[in-house]
C-alpha atoms as a PDB file:
ATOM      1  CA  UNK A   1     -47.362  -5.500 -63.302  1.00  0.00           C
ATOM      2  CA  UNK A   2     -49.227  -4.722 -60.087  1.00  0.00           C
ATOM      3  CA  UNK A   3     -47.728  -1.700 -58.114  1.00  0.00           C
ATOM      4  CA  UNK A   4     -46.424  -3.712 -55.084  1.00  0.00           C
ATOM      5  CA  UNK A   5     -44.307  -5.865 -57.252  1.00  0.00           C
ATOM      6  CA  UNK A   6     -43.040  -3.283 -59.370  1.00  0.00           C
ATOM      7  CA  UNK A   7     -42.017  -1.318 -55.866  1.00  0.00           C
ATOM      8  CA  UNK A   8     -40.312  -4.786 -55.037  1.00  0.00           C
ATOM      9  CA  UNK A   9     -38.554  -4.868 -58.308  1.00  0.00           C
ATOM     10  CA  UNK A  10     -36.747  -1.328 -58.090  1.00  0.00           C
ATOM     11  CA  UNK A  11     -35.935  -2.204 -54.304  1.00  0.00           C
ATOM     12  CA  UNK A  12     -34.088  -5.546 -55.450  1.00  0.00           C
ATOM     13  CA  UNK A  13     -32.599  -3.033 -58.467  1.00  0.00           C
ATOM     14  CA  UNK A  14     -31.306  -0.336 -56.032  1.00  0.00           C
ATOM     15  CA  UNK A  15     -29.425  -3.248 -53.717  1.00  0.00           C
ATOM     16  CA  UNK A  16     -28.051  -5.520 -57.100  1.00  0.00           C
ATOM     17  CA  UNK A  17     -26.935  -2.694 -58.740  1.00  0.00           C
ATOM     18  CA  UNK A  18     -24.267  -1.451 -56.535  1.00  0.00           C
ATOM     19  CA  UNK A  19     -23.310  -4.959 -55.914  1.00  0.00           C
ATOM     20  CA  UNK A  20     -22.243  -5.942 -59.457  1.00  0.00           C
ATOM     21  CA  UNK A  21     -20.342  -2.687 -60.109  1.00  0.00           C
ATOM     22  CA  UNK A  22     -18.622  -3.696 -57.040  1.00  0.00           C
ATOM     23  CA  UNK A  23     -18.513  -7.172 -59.047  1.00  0.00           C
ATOM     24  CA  UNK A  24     -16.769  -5.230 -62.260  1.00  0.00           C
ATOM     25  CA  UNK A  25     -13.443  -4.752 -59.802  1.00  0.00           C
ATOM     26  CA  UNK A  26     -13.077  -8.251 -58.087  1.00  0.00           C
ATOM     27  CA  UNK A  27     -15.393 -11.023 -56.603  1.00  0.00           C
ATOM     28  CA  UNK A  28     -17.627  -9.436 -54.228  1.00  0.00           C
ATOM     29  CA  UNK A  29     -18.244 -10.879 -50.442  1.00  0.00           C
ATOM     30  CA  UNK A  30     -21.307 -11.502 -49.522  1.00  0.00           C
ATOM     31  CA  UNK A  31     -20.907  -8.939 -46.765  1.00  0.00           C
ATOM     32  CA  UNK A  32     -21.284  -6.213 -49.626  1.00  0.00           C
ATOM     33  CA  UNK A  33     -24.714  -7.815 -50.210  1.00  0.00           C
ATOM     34  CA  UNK A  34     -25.885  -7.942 -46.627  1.00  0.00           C
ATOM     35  CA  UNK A  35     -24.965  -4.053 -46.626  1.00  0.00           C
ATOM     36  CA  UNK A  36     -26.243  -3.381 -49.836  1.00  0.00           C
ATOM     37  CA  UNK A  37     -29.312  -4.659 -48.939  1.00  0.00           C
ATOM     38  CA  UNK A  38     -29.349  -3.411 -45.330  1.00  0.00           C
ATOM     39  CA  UNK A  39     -29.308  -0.176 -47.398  1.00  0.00           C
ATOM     40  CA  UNK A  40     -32.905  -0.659 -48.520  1.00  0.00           C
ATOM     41  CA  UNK A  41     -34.257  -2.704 -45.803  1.00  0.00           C
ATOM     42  CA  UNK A  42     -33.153  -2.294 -42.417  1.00  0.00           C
ATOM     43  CA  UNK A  43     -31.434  -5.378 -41.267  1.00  0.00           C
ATOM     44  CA  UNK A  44     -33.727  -5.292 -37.643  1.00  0.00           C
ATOM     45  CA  UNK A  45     -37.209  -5.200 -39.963  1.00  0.00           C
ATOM     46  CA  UNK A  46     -39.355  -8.525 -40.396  1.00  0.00           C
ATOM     47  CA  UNK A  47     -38.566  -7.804 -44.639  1.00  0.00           C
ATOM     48  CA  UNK A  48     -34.912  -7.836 -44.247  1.00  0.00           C
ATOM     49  CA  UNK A  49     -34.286 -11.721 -44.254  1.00  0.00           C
ATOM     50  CA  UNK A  50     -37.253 -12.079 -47.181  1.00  0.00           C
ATOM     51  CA  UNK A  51     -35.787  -9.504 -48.925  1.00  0.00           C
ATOM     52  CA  UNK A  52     -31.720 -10.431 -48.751  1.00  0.00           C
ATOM     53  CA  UNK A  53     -33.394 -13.737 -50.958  1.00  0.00           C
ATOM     54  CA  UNK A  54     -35.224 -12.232 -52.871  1.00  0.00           C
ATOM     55  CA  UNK A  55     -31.965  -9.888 -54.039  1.00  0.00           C
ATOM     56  CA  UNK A  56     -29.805 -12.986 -54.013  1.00  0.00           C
ATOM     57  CA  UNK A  57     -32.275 -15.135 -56.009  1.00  0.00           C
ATOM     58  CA  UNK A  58     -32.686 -12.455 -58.368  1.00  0.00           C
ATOM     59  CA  UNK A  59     -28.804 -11.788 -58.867  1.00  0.00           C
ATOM     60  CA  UNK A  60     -28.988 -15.843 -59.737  1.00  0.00           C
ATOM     61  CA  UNK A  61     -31.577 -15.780 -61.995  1.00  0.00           C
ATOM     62  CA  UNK A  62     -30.960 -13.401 -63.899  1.00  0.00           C
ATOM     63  CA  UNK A  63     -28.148 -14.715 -64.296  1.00  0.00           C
ATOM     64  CA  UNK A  64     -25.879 -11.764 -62.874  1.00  0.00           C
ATOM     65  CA  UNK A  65     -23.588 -13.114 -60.502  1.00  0.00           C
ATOM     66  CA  UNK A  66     -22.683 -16.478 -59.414  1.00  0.00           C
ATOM     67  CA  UNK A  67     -21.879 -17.808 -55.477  1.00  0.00           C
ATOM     68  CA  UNK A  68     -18.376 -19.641 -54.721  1.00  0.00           C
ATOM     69  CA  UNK A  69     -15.520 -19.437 -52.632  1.00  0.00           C
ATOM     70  CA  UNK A  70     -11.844 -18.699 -53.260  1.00  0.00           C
ATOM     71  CA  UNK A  71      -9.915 -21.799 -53.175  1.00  0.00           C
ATOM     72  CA  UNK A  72      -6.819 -22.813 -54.784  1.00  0.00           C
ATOM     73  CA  UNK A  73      -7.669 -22.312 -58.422  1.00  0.00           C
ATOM     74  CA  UNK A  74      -9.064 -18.702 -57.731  1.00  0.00           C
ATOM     75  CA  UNK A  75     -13.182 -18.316 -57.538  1.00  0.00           C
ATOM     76  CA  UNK A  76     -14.993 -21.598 -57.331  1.00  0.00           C
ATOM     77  CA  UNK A  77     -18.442 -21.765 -57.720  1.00  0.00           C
ATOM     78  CA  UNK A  78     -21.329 -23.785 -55.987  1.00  0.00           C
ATOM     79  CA  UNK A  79     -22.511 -26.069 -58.406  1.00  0.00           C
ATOM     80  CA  UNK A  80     -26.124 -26.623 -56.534  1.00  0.00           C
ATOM     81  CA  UNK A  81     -29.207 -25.461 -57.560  1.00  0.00           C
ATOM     82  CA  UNK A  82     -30.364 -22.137 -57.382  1.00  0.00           C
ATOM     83  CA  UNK A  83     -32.666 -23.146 -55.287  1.00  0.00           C
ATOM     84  CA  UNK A  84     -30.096 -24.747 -52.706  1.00  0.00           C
ATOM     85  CA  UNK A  85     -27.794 -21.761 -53.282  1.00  0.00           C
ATOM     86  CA  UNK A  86     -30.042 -19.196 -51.887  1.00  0.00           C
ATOM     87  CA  UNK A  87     -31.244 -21.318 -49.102  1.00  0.00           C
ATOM     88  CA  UNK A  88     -27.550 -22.103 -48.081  1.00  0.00           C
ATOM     89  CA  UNK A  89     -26.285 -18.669 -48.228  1.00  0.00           C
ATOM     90  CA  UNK A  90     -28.845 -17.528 -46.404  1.00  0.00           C
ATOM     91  CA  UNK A  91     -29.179 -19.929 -43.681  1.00  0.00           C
ATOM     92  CA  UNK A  92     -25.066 -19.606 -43.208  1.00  0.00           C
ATOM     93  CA  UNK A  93     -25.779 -15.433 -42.842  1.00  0.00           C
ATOM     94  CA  UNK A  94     -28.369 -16.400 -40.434  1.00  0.00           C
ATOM     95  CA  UNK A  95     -26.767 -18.123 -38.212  1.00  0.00           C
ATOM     96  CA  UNK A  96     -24.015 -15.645 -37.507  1.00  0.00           C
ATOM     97  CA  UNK A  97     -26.903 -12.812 -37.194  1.00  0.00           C
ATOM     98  CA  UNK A  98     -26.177 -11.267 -40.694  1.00  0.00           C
ATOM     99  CA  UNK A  99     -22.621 -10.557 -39.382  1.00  0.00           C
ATOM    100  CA  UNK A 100     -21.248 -12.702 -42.370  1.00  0.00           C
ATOM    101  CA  UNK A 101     -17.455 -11.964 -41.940  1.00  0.00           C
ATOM    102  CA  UNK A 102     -14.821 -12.096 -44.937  1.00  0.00           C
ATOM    103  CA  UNK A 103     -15.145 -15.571 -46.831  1.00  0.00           C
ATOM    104  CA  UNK A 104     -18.147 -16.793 -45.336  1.00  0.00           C
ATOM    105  CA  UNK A 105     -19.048 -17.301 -49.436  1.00  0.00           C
ATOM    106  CA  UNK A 106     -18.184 -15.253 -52.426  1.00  0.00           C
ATOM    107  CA  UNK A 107     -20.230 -13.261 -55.129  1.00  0.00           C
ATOM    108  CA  UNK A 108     -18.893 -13.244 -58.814  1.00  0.00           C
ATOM    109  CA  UNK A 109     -20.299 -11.191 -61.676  1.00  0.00           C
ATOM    110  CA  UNK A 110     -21.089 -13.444 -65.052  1.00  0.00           C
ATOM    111  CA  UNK A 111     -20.455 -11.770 -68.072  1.00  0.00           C
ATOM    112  CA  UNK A 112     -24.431 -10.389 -68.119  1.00  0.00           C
ATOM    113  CA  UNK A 113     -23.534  -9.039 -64.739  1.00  0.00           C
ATOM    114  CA  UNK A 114     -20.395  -7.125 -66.121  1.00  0.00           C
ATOM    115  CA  UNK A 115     -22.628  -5.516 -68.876  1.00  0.00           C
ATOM    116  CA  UNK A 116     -25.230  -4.369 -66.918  1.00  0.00           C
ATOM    117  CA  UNK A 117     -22.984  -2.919 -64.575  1.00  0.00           C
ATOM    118  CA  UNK A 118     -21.473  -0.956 -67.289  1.00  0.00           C
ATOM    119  CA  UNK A 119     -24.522   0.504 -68.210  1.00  0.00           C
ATOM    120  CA  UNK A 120     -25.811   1.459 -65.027  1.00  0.00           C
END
């Protein structure tokens, strides 16, 4: 793996991993992401919005967490695409300036999610 990529992967690691421990406790708002990730990336800096999907779509496809919202039933998730899913959540946190606000949409840990945030 060339070096940029790998520096890329342990940025994404060092923003997912404190999201799905958060994730272990209760569904996570995406707030906790945009902060997470504002950890690594400074939300003012050209990378941030690049990098916030690249996080997200990695939390997806790796099949870590899962995005919903609460509704009557409890946590209900999206049932688009990955693909959609990134570009909606980010589009909706863009629009309010990465001020998401409580309930704008809702992160859930899958059952790999739980595990790896065990062993982290």
């Amino acid at each position: 793996m060339d070096e940029p990529r790998a520096q890329e992967l342990r940025e994404i690691e060092l923003a997912v991993t404190p999201t799905i421990e958060e994730g272990l406790d209760d569904w996570v708002p995406v707030d906790s992401l945009i902060w997470n990730t504002f950890q690594i990336v400074p939300r003012d800096s050209d990378r941030f919005a690049g990098f916030f999907t690249s996080v997200l779509d990695y939390l997806l496809r790796e099949d870590l967490m899962v995005v919903g919202d609460i509704g009557d039933t409890g946590f209900e998730p999206w049932t688009s695409s990955i693909e959609d899913t990134v570009e909606r959540v980010v589009r909706d946190c863009q629009a309010v300036d990465w001020s998401a606000g409580l309930g704008l949409c809702w992160l859930s840990n899958t059952p790999k999610g739980d595990q790896q945030a065990q062993s982290s």
